[in-house]
C-alpha atoms as a PDB file:
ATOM      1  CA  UNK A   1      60.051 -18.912  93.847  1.00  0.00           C
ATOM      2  CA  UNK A   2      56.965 -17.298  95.618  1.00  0.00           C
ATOM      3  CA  UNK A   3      53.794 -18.610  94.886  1.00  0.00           C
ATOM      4  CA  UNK A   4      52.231 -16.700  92.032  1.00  0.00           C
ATOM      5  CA  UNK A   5      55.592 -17.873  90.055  1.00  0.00           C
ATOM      6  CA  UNK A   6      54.817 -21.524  90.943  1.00  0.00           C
ATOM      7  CA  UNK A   7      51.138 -20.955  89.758  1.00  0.00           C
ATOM      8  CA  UNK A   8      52.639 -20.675  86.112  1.00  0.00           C
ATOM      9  CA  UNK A   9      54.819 -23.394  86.161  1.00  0.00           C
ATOM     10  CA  UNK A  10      54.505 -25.717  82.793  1.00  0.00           C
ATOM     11  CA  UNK A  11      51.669 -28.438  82.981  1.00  0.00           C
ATOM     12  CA  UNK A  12      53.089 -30.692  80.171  1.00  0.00           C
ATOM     13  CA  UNK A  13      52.732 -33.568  81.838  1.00  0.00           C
ATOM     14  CA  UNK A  14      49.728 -33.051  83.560  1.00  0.00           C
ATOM     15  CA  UNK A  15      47.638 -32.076  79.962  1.00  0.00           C
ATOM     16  CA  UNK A  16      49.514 -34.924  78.094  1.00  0.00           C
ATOM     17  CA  UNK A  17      47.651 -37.030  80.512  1.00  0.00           C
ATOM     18  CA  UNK A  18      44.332 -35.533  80.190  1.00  0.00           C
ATOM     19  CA  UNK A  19      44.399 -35.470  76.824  1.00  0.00           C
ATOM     20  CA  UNK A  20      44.994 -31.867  77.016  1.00  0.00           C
ATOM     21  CA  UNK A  21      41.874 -30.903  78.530  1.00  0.00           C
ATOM     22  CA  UNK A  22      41.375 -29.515  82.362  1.00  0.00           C
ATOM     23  CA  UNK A  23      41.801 -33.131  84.969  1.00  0.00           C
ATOM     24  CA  UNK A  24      38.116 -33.781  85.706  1.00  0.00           C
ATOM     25  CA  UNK A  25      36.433 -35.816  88.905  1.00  0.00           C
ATOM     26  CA  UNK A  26      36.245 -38.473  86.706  1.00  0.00           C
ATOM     27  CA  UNK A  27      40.048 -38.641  85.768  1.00  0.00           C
ATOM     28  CA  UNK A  28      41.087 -37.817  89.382  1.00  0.00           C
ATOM     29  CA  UNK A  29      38.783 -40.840  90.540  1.00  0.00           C
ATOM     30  CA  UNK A  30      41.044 -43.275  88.316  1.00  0.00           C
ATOM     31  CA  UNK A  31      43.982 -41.937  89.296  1.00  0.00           C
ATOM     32  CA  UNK A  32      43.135 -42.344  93.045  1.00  0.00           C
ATOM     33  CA  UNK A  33      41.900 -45.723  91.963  1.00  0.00           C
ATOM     34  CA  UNK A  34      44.876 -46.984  89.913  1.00  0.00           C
ATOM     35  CA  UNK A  35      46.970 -46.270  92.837  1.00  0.00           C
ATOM     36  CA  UNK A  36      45.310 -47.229  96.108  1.00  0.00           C
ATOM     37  CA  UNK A  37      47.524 -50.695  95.834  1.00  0.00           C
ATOM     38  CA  UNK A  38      49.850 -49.126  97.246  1.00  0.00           C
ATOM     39  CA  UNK A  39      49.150 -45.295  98.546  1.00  0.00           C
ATOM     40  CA  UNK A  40      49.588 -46.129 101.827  1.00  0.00           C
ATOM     41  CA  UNK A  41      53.448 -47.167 101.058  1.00  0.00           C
ATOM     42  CA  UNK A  42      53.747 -44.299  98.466  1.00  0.00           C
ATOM     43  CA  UNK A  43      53.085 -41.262 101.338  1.00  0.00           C
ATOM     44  CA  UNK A  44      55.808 -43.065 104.032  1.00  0.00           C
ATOM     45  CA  UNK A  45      58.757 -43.440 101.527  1.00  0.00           C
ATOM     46  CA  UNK A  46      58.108 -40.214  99.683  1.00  0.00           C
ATOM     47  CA  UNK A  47      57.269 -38.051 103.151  1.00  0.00           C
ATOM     48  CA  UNK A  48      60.078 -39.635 104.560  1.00  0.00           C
ATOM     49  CA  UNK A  49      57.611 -41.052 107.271  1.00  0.00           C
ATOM     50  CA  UNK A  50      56.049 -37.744 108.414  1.00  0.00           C
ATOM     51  CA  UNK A  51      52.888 -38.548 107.102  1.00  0.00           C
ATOM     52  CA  UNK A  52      52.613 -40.836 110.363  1.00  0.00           C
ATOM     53  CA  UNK A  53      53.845 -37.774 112.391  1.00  0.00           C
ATOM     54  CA  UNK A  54      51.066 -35.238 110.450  1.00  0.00           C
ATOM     55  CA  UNK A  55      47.889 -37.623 111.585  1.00  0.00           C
ATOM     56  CA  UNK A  56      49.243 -37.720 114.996  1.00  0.00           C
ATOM     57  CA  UNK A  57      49.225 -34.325 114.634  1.00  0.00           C
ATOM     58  CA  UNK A  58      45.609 -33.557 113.541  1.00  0.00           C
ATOM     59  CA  UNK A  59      44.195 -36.176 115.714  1.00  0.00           C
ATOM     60  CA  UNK A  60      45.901 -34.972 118.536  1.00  0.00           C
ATOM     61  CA  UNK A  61      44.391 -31.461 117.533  1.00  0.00           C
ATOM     62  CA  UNK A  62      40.547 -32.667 117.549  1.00  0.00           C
ATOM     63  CA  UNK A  63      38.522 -31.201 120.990  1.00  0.00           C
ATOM     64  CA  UNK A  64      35.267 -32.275 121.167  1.00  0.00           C
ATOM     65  CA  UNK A  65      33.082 -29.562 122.915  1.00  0.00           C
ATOM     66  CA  UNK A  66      29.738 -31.645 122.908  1.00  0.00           C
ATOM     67  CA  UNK A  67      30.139 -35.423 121.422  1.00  0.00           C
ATOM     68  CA  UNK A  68      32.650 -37.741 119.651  1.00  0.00           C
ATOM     69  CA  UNK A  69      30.753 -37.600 116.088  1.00  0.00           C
ATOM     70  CA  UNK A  70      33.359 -37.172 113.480  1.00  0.00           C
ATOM     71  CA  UNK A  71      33.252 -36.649 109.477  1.00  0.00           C
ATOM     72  CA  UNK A  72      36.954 -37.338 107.854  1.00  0.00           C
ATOM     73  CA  UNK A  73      36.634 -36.235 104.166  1.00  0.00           C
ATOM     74  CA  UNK A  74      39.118 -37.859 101.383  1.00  0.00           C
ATOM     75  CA  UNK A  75      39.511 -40.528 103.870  1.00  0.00           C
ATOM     76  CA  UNK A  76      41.362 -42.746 101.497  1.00  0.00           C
ATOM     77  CA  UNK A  77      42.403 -46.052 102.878  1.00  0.00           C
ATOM     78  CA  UNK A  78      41.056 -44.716 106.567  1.00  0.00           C
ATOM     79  CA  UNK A  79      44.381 -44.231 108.069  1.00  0.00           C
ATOM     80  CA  UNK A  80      42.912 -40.594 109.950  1.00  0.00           C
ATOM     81  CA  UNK A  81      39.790 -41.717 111.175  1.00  0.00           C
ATOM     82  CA  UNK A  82      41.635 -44.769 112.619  1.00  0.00           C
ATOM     83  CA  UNK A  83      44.548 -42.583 114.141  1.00  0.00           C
ATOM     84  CA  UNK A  84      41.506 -40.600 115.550  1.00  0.00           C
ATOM     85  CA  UNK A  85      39.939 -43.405 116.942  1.00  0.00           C
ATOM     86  CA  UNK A  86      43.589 -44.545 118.139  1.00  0.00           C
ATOM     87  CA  UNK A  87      43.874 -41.182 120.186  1.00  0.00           C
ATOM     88  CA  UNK A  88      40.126 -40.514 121.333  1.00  0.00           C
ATOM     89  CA  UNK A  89      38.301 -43.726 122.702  1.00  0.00           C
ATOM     90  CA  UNK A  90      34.845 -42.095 122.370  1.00  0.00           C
ATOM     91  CA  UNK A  91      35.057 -41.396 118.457  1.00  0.00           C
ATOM     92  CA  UNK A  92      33.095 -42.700 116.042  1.00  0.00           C
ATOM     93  CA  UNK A  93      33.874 -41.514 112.425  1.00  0.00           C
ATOM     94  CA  UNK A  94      32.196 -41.646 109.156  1.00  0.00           C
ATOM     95  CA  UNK A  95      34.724 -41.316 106.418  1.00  0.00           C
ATOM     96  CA  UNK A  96      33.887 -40.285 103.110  1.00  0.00           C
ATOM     97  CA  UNK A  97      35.632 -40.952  99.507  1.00  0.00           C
ATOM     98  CA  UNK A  98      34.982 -40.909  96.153  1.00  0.00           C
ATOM     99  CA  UNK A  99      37.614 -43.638  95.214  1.00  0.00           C
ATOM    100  CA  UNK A 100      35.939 -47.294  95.546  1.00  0.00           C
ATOM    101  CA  UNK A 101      39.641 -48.816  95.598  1.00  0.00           C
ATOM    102  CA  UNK A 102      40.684 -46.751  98.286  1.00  0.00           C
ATOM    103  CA  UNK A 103      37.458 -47.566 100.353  1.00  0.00           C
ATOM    104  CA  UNK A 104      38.090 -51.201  99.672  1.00  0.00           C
ATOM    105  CA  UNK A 105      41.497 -51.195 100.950  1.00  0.00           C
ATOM    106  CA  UNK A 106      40.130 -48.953 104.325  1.00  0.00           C
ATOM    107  CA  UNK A 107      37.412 -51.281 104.713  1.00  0.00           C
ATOM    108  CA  UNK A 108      40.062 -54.264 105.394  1.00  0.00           C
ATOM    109  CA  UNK A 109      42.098 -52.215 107.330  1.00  0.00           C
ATOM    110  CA  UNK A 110      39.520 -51.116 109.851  1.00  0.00           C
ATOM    111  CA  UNK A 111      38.412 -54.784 109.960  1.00  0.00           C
ATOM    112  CA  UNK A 112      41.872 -56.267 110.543  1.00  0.00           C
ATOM    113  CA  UNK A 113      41.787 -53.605 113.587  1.00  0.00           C
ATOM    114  CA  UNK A 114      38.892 -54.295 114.861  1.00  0.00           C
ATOM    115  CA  UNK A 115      37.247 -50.826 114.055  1.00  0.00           C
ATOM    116  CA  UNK A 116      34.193 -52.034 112.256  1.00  0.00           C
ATOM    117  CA  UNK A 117      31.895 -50.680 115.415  1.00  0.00           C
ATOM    118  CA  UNK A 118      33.677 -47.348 115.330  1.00  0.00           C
ATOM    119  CA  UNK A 119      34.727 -46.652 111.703  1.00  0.00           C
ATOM    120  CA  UNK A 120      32.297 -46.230 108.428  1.00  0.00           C
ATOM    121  CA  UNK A 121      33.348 -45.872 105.276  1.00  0.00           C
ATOM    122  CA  UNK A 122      30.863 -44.489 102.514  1.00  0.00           C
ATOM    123  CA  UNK A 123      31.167 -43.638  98.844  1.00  0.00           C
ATOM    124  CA  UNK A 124      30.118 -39.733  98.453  1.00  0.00           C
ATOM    125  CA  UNK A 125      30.938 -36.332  96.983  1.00  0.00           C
ATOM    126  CA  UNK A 126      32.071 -33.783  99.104  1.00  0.00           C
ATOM    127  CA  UNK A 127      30.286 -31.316  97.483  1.00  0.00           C
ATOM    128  CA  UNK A 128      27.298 -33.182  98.086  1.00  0.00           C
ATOM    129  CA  UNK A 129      27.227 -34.952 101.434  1.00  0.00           C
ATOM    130  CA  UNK A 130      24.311 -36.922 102.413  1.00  0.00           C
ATOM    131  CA  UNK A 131      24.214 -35.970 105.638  1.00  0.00           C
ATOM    132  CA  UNK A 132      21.871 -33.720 107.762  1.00  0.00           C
ATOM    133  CA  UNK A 133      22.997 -30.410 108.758  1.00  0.00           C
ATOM    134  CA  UNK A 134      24.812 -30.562 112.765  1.00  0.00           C
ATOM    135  CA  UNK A 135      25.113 -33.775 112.412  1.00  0.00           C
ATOM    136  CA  UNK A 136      28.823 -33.900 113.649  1.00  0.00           C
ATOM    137  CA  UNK A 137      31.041 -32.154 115.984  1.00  0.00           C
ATOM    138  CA  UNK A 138      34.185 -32.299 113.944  1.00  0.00           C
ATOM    139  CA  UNK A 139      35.174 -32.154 110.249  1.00  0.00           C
ATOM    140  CA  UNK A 140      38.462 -33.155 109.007  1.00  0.00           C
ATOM    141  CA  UNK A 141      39.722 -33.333 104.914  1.00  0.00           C
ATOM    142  CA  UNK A 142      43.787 -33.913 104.895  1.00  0.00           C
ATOM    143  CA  UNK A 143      45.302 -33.727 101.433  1.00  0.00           C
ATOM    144  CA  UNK A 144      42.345 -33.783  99.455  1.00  0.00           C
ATOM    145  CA  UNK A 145      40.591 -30.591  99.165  1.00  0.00           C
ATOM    146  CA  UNK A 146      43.170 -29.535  96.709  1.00  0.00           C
ATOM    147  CA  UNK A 147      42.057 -32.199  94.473  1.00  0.00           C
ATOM    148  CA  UNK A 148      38.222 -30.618  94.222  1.00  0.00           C
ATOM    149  CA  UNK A 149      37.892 -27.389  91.719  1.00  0.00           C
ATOM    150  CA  UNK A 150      34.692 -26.394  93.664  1.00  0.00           C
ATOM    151  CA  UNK A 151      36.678 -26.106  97.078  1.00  0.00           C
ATOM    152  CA  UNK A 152      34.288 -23.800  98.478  1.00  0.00           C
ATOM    153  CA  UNK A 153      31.642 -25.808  98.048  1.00  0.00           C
ATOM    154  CA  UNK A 154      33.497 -28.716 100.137  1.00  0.00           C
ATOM    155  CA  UNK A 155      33.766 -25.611 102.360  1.00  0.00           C
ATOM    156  CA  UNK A 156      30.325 -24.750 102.992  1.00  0.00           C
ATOM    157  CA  UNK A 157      29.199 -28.252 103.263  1.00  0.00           C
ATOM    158  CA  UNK A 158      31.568 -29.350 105.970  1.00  0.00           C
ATOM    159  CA  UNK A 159      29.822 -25.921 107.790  1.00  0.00           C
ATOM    160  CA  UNK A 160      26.650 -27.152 106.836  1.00  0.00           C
ATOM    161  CA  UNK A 161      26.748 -30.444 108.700  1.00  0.00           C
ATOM    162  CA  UNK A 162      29.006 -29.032 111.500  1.00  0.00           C
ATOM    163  CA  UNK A 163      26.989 -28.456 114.940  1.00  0.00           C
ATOM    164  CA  UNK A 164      27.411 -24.943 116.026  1.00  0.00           C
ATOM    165  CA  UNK A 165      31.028 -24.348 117.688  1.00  0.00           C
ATOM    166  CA  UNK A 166      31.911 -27.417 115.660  1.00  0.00           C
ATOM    167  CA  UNK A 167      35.359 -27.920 114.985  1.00  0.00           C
ATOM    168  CA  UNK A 168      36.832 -27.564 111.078  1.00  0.00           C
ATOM    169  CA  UNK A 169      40.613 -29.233 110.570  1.00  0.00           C
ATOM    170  CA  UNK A 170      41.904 -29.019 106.814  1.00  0.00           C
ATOM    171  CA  UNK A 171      45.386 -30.593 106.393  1.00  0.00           C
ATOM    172  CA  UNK A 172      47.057 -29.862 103.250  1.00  0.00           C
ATOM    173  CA  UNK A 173      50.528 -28.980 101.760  1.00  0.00           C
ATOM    174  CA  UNK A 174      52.210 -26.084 101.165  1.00  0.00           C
ATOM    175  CA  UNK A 175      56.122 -24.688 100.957  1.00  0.00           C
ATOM    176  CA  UNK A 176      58.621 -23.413 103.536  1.00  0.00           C
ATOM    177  CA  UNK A 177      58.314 -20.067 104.229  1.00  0.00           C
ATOM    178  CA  UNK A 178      61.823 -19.213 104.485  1.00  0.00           C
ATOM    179  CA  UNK A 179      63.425 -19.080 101.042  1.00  0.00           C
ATOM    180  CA  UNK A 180      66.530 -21.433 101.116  1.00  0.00           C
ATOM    181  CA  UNK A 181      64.075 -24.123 102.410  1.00  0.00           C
ATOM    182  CA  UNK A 182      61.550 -23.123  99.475  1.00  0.00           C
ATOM    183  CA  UNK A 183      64.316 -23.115  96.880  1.00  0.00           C
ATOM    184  CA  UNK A 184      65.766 -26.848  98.552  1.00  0.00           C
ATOM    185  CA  UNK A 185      62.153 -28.405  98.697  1.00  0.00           C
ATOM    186  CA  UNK A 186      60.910 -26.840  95.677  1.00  0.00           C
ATOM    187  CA  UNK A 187      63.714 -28.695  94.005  1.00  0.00           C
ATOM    188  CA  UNK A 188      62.955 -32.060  95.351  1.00  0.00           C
ATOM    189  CA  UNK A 189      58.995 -31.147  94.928  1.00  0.00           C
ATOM    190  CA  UNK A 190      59.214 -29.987  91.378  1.00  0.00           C
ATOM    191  CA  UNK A 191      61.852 -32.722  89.702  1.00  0.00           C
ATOM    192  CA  UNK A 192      62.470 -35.321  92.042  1.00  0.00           C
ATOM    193  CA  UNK A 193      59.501 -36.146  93.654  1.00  0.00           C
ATOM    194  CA  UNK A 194      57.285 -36.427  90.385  1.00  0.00           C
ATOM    195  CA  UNK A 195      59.585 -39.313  88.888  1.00  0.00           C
ATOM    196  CA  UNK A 196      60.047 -41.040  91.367  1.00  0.00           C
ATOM    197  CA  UNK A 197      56.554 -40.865  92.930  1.00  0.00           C
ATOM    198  CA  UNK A 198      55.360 -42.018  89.516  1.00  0.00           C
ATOM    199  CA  UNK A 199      57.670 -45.402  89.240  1.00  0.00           C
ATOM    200  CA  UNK A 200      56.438 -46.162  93.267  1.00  0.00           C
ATOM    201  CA  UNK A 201      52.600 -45.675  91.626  1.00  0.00           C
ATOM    202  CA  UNK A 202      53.166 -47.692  88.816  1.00  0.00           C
ATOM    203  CA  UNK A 203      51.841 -44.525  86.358  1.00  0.00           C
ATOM    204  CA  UNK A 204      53.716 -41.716  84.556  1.00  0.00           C
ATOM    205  CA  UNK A 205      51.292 -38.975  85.536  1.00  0.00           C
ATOM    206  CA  UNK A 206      50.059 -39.748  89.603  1.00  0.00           C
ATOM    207  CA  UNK A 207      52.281 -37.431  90.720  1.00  0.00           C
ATOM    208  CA  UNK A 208      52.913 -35.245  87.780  1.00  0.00           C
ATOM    209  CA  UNK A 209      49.407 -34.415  88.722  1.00  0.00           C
ATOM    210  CA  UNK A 210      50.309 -34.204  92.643  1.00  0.00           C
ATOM    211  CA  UNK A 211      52.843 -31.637  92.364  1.00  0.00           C
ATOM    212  CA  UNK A 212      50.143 -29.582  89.758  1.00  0.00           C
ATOM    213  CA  UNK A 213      47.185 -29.242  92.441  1.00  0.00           C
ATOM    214  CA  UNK A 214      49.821 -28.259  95.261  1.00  0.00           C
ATOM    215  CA  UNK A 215      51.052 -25.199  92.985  1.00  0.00           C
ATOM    216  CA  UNK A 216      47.562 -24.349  92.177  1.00  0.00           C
ATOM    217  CA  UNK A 217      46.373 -24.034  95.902  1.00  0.00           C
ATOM    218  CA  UNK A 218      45.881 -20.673  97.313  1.00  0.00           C
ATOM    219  CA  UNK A 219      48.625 -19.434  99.937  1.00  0.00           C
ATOM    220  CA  UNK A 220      47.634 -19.753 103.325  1.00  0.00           C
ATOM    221  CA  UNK A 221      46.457 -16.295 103.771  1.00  0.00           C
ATOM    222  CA  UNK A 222      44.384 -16.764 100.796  1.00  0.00           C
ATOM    223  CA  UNK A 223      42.872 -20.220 102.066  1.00  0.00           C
ATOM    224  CA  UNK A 224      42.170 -18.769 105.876  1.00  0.00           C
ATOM    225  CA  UNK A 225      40.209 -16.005 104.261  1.00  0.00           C
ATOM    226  CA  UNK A 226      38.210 -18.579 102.294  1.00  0.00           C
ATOM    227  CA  UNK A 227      37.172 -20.064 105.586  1.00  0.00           C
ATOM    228  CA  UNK A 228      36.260 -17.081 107.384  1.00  0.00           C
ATOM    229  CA  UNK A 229      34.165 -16.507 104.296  1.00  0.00           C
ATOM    230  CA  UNK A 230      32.178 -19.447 104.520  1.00  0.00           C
ATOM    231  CA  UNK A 231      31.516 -19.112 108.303  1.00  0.00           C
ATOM    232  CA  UNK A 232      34.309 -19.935 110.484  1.00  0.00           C
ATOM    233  CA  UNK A 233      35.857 -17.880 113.233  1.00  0.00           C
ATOM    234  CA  UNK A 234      39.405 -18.163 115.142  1.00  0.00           C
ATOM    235  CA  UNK A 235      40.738 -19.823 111.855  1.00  0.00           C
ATOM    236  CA  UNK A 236      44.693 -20.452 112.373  1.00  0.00           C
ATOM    237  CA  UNK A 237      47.044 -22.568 110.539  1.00  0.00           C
ATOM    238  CA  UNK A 238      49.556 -24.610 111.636  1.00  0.00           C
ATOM    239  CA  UNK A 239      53.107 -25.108 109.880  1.00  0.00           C
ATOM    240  CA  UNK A 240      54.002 -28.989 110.012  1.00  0.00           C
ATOM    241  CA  UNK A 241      57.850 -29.990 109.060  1.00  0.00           C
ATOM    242  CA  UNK A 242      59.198 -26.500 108.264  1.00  0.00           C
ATOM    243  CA  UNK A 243      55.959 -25.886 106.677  1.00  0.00           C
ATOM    244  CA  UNK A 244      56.139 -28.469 103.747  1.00  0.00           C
ATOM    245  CA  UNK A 245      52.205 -29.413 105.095  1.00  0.00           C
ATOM    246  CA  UNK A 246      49.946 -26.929 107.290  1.00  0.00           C
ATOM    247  CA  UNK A 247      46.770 -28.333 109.573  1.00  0.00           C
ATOM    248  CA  UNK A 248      44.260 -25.230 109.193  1.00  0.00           C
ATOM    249  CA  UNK A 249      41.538 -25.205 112.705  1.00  0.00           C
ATOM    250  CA  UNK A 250      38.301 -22.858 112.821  1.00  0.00           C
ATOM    251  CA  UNK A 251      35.104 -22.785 114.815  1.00  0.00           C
ATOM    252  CA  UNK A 252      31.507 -23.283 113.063  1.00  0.00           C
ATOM    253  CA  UNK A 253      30.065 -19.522 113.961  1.00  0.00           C
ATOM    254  CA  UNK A 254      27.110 -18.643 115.212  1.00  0.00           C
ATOM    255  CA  UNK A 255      24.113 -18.019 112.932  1.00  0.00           C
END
């Protein structure tokens, strides 16, 4: 099934829970809310534990050309920013969310860590951060940017507060390429996943809505483009676990 097909694939369960209507910020915010209890748990036992191996991953992929001064986007419960601080001793990262339950939960973590001095978590809209332009030297959004309709928006605002030569990593999911992988995963993606994913969450539409924003995200020569757009240069993605996730890296250019 290439990725047009899966574009088209019936949202019944997705409307039913939005009442029919396109899933607003609003909706999305509950969702992420409802389930922050136990997110953390939910990503290990449905990625089979790779999650773990995917931050590794993009923290290990961070360079810092002139400071530590990182912004992690979607940060969620803080489990990047404190596998970047884990890997790079001179980090300091603000994270940003727009789920209060997830921040809560973060804020506890960090604390039980002893990441208070290194960590921040703020409330904010990615469209909309309240930050001053190159004010960081690294931007990082995993599994969240598919979960904003204005994505380019996100886009230009992680450029806009990226220092020049700053570094951009997106991490995000996708399919294998190779097409008895797709048709395997897809299975497990499109029918087992949901259900099951669902019961962990305690909902009947978490990851109804899950599987829904991954088949509406561009393919990865699509999304690269979108970057270059905004004003990135040596964009390149990365395929993670036989390409079921992908860690996309570009450069703030030059004005």
């Amino acid at each position: 099934m290439d990725r047009e097909q899966r574009k088209h694939l019936p949202r019944a369960e997705l409307q039913e829970w939005a009442g029919g209507q396109a899933v607003d910020d609003s909706r999305v915010k509950r969702m992420f809310d409802s389930i922050a209890f136990s997110y953390d748990l939910q990503n290990s036992i449905l990625s089979l534990g790779q999650d773990i191996r995917w931050r590794r991953m993009l923290a290990k992929s961070l360079r810092f050309e002139s400071g530590p001064h990182v912004l992690d986007l979607a940060t969620g419960t803080g489990e990047v920013a404190m596998e970047i601080c884990r890997r790079h001793s001179r980090a300091r990262v603000i994270g940003v969310d727009f789920s209060p339950g997830m921040l809560a939960i973060g804020r506890k973590k960090i604390k039980s860590r002893g990441l208070e001095h290194r960590i921040h978590l703020l409330i904010g809209d990615g469209r909309r951060l309240p930050f001053r332009s190159a004010a960081f030297d690294c931007a990082t959004i995993s599994f969240g940017i598919r979960n904003i309709e204005e994505r380019r928006s996100v886009l230009d605002e992680m450029r806009r507060v990226l220092k020049e030569g700053g570094q951009l990593l997106i991490m995000e999911f996708d399919f294998p390429d190779a097409p008895v992988l797709n048709r395997l995963y897809g299975f497990y993606f499109n029918h087992i996943l949901p259900p099951l994913g669902n019961w962990l969450s305690r909902t009947n539409y978490a990851y109804s809505y899950l599987v829904e924003s991954v088949h509406g995200f561009p393919s990865d020569a699509e999304f690269r483009d979108e970057i270059v757009e905004i004003g990135f240069e040596q964009v390149e993605s990365r395929s993670l676990t036989l390409g079921i996730a992908k860690i996309y890296t570009g450069i703030k250019r030059s004005s």
